[in-house]
N, C-alpha and C. Protein backbone atom coordinates (compact mmCIF):
# COMPACT_ATOMS: atom_id res chain seq x y z
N UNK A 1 185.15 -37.99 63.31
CA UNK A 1 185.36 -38.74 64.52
C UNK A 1 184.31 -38.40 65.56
N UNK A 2 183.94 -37.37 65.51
CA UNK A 2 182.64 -36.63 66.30
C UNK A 2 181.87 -37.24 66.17
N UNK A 3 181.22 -36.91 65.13
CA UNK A 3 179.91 -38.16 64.34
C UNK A 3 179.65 -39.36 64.82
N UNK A 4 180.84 -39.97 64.96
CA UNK A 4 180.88 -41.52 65.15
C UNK A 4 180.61 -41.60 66.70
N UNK A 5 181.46 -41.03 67.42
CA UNK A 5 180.97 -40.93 69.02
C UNK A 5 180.07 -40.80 69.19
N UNK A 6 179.48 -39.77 69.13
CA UNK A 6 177.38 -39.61 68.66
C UNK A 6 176.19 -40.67 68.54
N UNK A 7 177.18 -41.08 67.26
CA UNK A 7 176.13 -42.60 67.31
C UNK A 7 176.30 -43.30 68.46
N UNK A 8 177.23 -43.83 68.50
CA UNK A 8 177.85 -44.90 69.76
C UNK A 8 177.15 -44.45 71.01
N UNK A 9 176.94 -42.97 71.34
CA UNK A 9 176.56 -42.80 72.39
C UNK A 9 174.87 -42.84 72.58
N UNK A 10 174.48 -42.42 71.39
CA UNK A 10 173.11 -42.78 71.01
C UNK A 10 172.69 -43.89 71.03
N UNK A 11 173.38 -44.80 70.36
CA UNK A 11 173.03 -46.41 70.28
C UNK A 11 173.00 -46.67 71.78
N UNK A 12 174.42 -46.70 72.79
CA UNK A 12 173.98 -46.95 73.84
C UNK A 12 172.83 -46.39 74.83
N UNK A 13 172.25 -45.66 74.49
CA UNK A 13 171.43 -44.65 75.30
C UNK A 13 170.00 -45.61 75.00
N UNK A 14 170.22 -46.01 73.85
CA UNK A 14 168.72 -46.71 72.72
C UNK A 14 168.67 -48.49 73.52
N UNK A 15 170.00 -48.92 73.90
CA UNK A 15 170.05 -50.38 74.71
C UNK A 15 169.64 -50.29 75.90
N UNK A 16 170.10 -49.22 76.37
CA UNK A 16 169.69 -48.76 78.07
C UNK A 16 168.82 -48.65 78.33
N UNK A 17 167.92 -47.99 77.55
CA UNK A 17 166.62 -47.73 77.61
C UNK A 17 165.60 -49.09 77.18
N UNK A 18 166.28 -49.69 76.10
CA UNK A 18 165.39 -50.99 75.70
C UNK A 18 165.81 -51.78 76.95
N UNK A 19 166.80 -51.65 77.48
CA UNK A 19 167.05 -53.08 78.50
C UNK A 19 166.71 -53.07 79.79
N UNK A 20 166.61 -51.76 80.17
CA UNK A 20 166.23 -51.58 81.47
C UNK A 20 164.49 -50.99 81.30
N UNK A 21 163.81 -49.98 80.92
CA UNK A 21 162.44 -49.54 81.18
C UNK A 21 161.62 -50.90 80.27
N UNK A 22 161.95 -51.54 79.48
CA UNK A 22 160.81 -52.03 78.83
C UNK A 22 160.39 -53.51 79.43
N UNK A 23 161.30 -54.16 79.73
CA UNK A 23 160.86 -55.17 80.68
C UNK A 23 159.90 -54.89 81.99
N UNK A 24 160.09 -53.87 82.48
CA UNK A 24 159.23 -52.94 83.24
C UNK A 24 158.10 -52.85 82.92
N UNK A 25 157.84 -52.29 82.18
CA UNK A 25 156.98 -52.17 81.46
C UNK A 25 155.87 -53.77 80.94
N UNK A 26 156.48 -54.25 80.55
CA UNK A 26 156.10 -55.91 79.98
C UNK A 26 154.91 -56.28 81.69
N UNK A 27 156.13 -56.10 82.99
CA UNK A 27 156.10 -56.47 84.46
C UNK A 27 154.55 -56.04 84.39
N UNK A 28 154.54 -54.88 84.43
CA UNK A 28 153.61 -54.33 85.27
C UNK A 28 151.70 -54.21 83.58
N UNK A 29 152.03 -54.62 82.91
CA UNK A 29 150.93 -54.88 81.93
C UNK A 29 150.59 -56.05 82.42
N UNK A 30 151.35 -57.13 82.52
CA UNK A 30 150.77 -58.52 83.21
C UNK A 30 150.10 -58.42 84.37
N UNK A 31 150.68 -57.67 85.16
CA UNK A 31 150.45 -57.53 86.39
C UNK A 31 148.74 -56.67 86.69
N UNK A 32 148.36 -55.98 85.73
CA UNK A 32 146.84 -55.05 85.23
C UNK A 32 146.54 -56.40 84.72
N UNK A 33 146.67 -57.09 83.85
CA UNK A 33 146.36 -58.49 83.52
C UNK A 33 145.52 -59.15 84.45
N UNK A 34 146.37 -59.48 85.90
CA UNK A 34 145.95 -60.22 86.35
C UNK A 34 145.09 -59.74 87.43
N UNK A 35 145.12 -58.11 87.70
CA UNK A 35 144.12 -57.25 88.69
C UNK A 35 142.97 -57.45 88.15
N UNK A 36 142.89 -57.80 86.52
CA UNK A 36 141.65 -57.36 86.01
C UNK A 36 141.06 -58.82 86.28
N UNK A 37 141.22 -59.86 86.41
CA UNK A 37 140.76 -60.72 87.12
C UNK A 37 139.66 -60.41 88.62
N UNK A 38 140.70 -59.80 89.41
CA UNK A 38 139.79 -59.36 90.38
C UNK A 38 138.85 -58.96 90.66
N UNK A 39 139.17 -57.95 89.45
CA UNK A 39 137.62 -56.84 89.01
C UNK A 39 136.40 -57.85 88.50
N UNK A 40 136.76 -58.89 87.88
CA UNK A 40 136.03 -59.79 87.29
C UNK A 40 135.46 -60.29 88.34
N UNK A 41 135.95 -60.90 90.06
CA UNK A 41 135.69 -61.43 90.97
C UNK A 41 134.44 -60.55 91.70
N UNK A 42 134.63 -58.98 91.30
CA UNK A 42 133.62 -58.22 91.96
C UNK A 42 132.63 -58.72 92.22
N UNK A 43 132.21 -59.11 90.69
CA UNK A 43 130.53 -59.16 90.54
C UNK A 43 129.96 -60.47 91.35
N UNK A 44 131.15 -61.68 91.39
CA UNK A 44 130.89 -62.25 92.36
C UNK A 44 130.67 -62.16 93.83
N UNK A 45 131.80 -61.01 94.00
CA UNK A 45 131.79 -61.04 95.55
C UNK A 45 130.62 -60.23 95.83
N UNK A 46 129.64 -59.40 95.22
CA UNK A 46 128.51 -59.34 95.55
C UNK A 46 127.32 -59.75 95.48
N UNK A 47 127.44 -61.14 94.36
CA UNK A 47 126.40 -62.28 94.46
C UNK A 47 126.49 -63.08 95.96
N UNK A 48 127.84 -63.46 95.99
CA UNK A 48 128.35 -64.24 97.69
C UNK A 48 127.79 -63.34 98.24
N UNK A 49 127.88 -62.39 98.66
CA UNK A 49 126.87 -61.53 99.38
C UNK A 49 125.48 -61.29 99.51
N UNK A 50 125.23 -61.28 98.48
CA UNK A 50 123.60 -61.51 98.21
C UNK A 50 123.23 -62.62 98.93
N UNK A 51 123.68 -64.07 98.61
CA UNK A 51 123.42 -65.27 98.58
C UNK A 51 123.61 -64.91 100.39
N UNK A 52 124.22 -64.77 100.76
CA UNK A 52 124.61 -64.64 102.65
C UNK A 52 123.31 -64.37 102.80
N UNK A 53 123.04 -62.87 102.57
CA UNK A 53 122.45 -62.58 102.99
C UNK A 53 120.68 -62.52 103.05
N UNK A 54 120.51 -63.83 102.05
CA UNK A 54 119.32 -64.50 101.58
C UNK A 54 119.06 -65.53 102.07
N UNK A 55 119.97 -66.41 101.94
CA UNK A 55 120.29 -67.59 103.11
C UNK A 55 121.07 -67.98 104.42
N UNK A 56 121.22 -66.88 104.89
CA UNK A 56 122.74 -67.15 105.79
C UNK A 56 123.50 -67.64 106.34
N UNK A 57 123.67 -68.15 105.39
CA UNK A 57 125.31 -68.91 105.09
C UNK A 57 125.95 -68.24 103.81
N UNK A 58 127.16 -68.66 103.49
CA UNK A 58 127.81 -69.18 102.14
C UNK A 58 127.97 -70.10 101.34
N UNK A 59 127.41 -70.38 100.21
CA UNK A 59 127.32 -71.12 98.98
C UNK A 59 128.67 -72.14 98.91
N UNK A 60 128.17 -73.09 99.16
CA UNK A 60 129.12 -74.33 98.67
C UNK A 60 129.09 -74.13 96.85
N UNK A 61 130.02 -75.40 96.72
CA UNK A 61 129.81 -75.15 95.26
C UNK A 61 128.60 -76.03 94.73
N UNK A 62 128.13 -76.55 95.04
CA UNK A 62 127.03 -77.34 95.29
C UNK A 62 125.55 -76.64 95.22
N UNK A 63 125.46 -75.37 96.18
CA UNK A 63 124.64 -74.76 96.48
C UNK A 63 124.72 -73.74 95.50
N UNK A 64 125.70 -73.45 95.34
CA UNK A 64 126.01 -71.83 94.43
C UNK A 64 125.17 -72.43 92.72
N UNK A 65 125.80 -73.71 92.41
CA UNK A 65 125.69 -74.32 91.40
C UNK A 65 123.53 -73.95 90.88
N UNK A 66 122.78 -74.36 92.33
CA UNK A 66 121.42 -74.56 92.35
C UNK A 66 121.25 -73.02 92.52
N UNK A 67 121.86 -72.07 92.67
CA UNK A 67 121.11 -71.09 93.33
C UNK A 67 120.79 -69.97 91.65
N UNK A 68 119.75 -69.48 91.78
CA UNK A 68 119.35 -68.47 90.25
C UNK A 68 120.20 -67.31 90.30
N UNK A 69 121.69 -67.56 90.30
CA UNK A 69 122.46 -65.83 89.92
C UNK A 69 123.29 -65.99 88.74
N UNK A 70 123.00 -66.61 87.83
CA UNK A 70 123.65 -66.07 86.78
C UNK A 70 124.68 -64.85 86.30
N UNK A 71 125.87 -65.01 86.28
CA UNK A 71 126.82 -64.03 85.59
C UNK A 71 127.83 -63.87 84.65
N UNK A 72 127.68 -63.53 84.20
CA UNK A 72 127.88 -63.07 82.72
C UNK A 72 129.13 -62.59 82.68
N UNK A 73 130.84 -62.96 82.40
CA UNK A 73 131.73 -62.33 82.46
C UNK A 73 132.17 -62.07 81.22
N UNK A 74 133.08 -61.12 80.73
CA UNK A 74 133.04 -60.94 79.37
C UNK A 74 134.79 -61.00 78.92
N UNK A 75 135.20 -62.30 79.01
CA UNK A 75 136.89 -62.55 79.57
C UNK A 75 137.71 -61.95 78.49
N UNK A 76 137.20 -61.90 77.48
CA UNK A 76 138.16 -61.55 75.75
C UNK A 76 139.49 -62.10 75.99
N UNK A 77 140.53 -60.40 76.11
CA UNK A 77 141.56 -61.21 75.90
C UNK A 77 142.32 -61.01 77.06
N UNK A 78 141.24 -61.32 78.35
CA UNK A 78 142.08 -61.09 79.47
C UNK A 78 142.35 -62.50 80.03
N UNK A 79 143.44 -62.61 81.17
CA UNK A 79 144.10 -63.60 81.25
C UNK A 79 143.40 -64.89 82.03
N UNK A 80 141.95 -64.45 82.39
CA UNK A 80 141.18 -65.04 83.38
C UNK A 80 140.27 -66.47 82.61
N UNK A 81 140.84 -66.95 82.81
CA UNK A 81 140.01 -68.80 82.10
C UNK A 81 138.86 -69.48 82.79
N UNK A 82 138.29 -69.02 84.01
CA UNK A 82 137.06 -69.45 84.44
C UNK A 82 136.97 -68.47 85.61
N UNK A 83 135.86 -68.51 86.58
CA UNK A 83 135.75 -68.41 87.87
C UNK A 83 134.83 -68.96 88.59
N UNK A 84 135.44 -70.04 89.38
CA UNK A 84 134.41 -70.86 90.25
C UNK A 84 134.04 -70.59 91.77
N UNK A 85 132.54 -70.80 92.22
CA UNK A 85 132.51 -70.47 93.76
C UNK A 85 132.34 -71.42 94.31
N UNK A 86 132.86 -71.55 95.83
CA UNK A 86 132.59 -72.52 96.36
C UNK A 86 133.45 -73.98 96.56
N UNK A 87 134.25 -73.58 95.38
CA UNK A 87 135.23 -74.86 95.42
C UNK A 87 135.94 -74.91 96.35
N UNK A 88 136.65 -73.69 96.73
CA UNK A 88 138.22 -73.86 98.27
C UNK A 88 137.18 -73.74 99.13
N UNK A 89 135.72 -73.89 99.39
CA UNK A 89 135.29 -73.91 101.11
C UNK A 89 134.57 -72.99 100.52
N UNK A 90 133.18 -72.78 101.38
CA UNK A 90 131.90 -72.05 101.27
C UNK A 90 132.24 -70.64 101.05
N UNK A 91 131.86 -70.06 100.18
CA UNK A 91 131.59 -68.82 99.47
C UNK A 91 133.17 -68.27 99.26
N UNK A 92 134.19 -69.37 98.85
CA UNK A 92 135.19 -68.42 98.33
C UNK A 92 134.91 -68.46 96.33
N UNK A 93 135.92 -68.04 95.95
CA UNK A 93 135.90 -67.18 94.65
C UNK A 93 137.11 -67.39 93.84
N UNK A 94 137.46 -69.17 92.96
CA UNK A 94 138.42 -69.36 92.61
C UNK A 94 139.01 -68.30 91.35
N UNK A 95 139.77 -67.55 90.83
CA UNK A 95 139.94 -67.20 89.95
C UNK A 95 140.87 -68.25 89.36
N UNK A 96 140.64 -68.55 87.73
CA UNK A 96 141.75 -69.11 87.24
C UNK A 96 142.33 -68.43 85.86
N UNK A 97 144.05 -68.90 85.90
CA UNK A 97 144.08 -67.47 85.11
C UNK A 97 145.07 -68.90 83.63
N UNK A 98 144.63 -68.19 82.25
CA UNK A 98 145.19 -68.91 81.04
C UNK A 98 146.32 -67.85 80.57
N UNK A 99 147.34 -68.62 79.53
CA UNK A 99 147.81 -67.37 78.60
C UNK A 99 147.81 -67.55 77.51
N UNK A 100 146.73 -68.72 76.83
CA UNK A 100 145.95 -68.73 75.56
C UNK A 100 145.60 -67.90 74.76
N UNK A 101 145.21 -66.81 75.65
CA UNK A 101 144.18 -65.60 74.82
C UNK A 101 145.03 -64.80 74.67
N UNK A 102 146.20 -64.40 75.16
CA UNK A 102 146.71 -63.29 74.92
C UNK A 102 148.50 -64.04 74.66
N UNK A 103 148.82 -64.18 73.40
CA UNK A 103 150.52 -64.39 73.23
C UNK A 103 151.35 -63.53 73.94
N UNK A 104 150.94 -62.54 74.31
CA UNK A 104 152.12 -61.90 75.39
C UNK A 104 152.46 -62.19 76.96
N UNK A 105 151.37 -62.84 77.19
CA UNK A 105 151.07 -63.34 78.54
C UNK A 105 152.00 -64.23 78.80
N UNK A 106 152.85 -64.20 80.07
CA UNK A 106 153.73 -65.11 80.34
C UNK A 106 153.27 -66.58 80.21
N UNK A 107 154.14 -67.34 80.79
CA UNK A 107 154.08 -68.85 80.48
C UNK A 107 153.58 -69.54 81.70
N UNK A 108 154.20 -68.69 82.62
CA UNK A 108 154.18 -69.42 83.99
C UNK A 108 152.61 -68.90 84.89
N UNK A 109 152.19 -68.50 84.02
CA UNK A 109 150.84 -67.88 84.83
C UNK A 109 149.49 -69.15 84.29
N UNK A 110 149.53 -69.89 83.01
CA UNK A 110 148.96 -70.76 82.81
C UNK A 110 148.50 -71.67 84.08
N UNK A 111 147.26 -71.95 84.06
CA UNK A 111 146.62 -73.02 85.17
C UNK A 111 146.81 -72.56 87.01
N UNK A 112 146.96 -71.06 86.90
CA UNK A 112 147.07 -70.56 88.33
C UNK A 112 145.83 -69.83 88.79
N UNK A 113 146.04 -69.47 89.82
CA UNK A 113 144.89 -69.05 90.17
C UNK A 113 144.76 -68.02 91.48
N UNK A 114 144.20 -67.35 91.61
CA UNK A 114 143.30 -66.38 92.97
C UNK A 114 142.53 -66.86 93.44
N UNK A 115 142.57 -67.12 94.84
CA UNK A 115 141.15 -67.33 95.81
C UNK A 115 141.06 -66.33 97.15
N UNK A 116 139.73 -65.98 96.45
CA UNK A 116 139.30 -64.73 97.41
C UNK A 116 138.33 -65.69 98.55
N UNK A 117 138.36 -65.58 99.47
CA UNK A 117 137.62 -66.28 100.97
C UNK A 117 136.95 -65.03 101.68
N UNK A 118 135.71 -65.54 102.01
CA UNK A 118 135.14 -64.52 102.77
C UNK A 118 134.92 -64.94 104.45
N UNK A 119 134.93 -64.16 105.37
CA UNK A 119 134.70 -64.56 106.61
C UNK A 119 133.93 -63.36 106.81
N UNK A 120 132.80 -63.79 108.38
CA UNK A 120 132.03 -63.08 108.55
C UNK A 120 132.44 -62.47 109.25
N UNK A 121 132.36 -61.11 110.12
CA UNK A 121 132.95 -60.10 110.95
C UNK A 121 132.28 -59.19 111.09
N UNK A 122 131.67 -59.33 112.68
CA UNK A 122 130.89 -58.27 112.83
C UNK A 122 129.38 -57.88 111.86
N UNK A 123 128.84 -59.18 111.50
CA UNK A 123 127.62 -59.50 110.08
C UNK A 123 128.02 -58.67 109.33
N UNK A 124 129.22 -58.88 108.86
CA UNK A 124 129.82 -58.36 107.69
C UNK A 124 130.45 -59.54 106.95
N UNK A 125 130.72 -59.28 105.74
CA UNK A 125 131.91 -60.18 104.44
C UNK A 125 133.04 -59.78 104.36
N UNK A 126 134.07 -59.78 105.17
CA UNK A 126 135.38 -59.34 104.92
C UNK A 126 136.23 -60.45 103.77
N UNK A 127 136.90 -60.39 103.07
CA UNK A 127 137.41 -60.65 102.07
C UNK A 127 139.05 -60.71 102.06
N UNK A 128 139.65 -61.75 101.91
CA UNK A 128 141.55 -62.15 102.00
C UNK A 128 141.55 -62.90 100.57
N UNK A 129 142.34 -62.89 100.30
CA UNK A 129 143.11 -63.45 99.25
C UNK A 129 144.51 -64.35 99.21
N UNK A 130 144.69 -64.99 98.27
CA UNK A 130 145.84 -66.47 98.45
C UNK A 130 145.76 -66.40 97.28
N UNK A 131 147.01 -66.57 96.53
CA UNK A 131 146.98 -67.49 95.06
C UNK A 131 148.42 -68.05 95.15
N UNK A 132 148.40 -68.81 93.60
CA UNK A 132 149.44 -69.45 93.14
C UNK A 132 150.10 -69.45 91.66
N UNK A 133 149.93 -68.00 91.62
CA UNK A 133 150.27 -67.26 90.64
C UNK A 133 151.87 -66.64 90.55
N UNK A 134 152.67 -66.92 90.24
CA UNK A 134 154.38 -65.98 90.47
C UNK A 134 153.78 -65.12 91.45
N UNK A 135 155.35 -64.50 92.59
CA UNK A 135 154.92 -63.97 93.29
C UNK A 135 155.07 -62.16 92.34
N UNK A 136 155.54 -62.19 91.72
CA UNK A 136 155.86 -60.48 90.60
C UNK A 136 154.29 -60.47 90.27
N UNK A 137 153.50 -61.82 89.96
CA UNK A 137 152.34 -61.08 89.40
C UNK A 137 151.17 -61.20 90.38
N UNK A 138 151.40 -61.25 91.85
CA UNK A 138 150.32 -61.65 93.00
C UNK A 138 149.89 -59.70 93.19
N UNK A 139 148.71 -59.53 93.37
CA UNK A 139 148.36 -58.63 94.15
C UNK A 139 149.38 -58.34 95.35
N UNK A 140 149.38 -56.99 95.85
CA UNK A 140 150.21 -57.07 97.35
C UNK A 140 149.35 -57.94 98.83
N UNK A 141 147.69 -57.66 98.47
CA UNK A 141 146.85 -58.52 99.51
C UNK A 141 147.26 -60.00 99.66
N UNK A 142 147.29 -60.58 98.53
CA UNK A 142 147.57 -61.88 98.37
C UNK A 142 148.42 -62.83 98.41
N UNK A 143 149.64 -61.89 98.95
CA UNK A 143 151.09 -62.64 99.17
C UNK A 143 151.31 -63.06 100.28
């Protein structure tokens, strides 16, 4: 009769643990998912910078399109499906995010996106963020 309690108490210990930490877990991998996007935005946000500070202004998409900066992102199997500049207004930084590449990737993150905007301050690039991505998987800047 010992034995048997044991299990039972084991088994429940084994649901508790599957039902409560691993969804957690699931949360916050998507969520590096979609930071790593950002990181991807870097290399832009210091071309937009470059480009300022070569021409001074910010790159329409128009302009960004003509201008020689080539970059090279290397997306594999991260959740990020393009990144365009210039589209939301001069020198912002659309991220768009798929869940093609990766089957674990939620559903609802398909065709969303990050936009990083730069304003000038003090002849500086300060940098905000907006998306339309769930709010569980938004950056805390971006909400």
């Amino acid at each position: 009769m010992k034995k048997g309690l044991n299990y039972i108490i084991i088994i429940g210990l084994l649901f508790f643990i599957g039902f409560t930490l691993f969804p957690a877990k699931l949360d916050y991998t998507d969520r590096t998912k979609v930071i790593q996007g950002l990181s991807m935005g870097a290399k832009y946000k210091e071309a937009v910078g470059e480009y300022w500070k070569d021409k001074g202004a910010l790159p329409g998409a128009e302009e960004w399109a003509k201008y020689d900066k080539k970059i090279v992102i290397e997306s594999g199997k991260s959740l990020v499906d393009s990144i365009h500049i210039g589209e939301d207004g001069p020198g912002t930084i659309s991220i768009y995010y798929t869940n093609t590449r990766d089957q674990g990737a939620p559903a609802d993150i398909a065709g969303t996106r990050i936009v990083l905007t730069p304003e000038v301050k003090d002849r500086k690039l300060v940098w905000s963020c907006k998306g339309t991505l769930p709010s569980q998987y938004l950056p805390v800047p971006c909400r």
